[in-house]
C-alpha atoms as a PDB file:
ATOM      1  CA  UNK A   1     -11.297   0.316  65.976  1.00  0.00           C
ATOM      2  CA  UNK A   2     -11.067  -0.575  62.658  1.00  0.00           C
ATOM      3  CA  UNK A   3     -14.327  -0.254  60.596  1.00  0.00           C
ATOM      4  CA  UNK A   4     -14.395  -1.971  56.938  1.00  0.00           C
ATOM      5  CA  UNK A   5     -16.549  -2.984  54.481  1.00  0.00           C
ATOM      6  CA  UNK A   6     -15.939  -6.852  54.809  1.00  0.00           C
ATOM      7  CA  UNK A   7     -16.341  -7.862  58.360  1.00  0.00           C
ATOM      8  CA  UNK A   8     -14.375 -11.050  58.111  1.00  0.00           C
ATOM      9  CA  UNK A   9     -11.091  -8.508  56.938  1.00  0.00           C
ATOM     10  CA  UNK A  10     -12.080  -6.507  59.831  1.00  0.00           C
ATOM     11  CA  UNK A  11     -11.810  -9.335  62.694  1.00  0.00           C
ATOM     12  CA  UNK A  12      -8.627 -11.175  61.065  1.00  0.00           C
ATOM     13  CA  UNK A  13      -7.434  -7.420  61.820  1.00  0.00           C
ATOM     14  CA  UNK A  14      -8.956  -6.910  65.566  1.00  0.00           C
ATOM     15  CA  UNK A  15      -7.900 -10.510  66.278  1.00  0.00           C
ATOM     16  CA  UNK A  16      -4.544 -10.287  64.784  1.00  0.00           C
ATOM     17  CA  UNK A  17      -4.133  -6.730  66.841  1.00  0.00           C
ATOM     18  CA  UNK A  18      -4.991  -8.583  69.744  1.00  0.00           C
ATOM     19  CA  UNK A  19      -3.532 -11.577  69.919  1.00  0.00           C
ATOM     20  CA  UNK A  20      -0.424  -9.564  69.208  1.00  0.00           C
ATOM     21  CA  UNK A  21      -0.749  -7.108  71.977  1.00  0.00           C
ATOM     22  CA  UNK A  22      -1.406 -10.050  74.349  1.00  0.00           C
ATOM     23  CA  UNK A  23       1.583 -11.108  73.395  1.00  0.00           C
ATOM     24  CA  UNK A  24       2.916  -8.060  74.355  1.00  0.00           C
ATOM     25  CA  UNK A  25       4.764  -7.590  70.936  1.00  0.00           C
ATOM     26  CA  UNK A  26       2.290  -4.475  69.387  1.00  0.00           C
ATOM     27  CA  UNK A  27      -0.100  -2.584  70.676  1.00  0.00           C
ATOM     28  CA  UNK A  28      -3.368  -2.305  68.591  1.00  0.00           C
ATOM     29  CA  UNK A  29      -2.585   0.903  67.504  1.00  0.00           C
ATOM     30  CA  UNK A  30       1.368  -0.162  66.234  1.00  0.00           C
ATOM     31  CA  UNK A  31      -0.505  -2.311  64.946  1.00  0.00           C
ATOM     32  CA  UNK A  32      -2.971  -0.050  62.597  1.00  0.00           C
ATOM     33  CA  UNK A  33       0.121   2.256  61.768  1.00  0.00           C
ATOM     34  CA  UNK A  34       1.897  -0.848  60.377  1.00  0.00           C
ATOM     35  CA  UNK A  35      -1.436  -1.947  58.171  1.00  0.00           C
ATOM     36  CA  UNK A  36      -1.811   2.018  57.473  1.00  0.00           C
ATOM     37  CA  UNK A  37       2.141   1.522  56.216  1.00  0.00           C
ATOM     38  CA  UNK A  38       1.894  -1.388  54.356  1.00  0.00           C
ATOM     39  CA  UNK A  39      -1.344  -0.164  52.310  1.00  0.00           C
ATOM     40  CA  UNK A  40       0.625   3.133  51.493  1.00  0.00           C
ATOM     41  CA  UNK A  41       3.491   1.220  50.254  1.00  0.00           C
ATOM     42  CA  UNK A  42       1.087  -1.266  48.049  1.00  0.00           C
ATOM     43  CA  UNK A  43      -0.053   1.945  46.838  1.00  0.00           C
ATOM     44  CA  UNK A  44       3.138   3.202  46.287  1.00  0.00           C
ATOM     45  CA  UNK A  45       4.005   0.467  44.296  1.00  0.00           C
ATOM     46  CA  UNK A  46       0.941   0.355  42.117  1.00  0.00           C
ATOM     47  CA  UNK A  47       1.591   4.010  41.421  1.00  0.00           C
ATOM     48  CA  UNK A  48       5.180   2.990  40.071  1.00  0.00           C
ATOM     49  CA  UNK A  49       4.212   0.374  37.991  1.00  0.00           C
ATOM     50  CA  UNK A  50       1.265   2.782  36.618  1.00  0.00           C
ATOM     51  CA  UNK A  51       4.013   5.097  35.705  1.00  0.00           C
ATOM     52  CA  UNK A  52       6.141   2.738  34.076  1.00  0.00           C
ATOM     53  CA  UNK A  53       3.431   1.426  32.222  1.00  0.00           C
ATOM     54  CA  UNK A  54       2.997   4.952  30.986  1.00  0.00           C
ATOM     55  CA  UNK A  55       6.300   5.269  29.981  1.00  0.00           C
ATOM     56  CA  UNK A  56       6.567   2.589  28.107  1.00  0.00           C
ATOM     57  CA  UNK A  57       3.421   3.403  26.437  1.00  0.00           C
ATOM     58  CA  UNK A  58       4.587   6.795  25.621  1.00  0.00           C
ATOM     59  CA  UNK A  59       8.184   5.402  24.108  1.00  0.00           C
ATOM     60  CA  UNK A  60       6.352   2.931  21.891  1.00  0.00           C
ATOM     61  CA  UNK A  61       4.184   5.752  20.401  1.00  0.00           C
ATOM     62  CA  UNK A  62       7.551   8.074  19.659  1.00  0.00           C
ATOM     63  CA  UNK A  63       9.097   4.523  18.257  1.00  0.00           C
ATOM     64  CA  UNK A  64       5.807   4.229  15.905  1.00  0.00           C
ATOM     65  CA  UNK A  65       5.772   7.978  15.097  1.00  0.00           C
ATOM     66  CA  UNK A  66       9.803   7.659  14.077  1.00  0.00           C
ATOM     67  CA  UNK A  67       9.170   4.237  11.851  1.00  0.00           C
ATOM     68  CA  UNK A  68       6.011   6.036  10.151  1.00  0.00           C
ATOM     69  CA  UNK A  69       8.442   9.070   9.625  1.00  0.00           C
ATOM     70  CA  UNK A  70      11.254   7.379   8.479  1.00  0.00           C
ATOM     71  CA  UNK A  71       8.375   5.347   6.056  1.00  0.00           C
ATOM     72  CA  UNK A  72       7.197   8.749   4.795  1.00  0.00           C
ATOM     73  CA  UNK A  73      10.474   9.911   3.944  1.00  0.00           C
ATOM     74  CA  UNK A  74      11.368   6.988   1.998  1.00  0.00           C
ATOM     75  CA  UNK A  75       8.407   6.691  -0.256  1.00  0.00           C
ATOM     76  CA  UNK A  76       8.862  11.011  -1.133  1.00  0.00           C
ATOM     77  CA  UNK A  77      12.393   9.665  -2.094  1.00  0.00           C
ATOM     78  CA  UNK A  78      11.430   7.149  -4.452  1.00  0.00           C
ATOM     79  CA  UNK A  79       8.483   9.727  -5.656  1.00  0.00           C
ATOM     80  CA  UNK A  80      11.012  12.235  -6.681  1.00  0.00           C
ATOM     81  CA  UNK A  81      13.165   9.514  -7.952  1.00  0.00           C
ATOM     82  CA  UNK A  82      10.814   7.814 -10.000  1.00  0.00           C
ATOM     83  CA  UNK A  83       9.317  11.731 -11.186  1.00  0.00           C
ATOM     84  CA  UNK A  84      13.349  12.162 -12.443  1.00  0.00           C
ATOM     85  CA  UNK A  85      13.323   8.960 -13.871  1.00  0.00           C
ATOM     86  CA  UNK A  86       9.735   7.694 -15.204  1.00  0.00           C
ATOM     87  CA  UNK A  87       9.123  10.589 -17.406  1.00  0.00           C
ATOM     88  CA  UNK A  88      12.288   9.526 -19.175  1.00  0.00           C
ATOM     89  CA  UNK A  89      10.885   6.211 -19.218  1.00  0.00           C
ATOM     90  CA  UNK A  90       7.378   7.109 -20.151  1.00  0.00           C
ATOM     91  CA  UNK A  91       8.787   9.366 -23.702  1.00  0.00           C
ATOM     92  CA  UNK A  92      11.256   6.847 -24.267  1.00  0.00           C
ATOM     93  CA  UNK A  93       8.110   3.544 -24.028  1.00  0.00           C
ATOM     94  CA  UNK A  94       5.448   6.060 -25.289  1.00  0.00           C
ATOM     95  CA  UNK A  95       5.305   4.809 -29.038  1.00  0.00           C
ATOM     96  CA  UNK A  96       6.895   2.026 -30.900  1.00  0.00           C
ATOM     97  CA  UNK A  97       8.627   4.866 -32.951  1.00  0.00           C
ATOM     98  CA  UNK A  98      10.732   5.941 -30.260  1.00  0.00           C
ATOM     99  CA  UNK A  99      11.716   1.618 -29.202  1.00  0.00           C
ATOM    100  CA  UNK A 100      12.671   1.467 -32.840  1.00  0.00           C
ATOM    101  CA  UNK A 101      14.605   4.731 -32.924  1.00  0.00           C
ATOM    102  CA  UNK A 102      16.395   3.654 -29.551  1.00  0.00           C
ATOM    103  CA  UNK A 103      17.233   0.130 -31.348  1.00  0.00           C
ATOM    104  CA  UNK A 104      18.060   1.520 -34.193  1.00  0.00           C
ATOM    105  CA  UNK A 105      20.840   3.580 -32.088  1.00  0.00           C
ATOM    106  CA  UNK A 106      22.032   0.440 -30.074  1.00  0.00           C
ATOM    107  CA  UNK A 107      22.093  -1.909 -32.817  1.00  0.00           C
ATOM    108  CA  UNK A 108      23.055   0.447 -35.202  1.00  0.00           C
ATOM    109  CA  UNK A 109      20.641  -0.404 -38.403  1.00  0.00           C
ATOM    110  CA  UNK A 110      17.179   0.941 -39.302  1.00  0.00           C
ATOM    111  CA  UNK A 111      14.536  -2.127 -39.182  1.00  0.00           C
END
């Protein structure tokens, strides 16, 4: 006989069984092996949905790792980018001599 924690889940079962078997459709123990079944399926399921929640954990984290990534890579471009260009930049804005030099070129008189 079945022996459970809850009492009341233990006679639904040893009620069930037998009102079954007086029926003559199960015997009681069909009747365990098909409660012994459908817990190992339940847990069978659970398991898969575990795993799939693991898997989908474990794709997000490579999606975040790739988007970071692809983030880090970007702002190194525009570093080296703006380390080509800003020094250029910085000696042509670095004193008012150089603006007027540079206007002096484009406009083409000395101020």
């Amino acid at each position: 006989m079945f022996v459970t924690r809850w009492p009341a889940v233990c006679w639904v079962w040893v009620l069930t069984a037998g009102l079954l078997s007086n029926i003559g459709i199960f015997s009681e123990g069909t009747f365990i092996i098909i409660i012994i079944i459908i817990i190992l399926i339940v847990i069978i399921i659970i398991i898969i949905i575990i795993i799939i929640i693991i898997i989908i954990i474990i794709i997000a984290i490579i999606i975040i790792i790739i988007i970071i990534t692809i983030i880090i890579i970007i702002i190194i471009i525009i570093k080296l980018l703006l380390n080509k260009v800003f020094p250029v930049l910085h000696f042509l804005m670095s004193s008012s001599t150089h603006l007027q030099f540079i206007f002096c070129l484009s406009f083409g008189h000395l101020s």
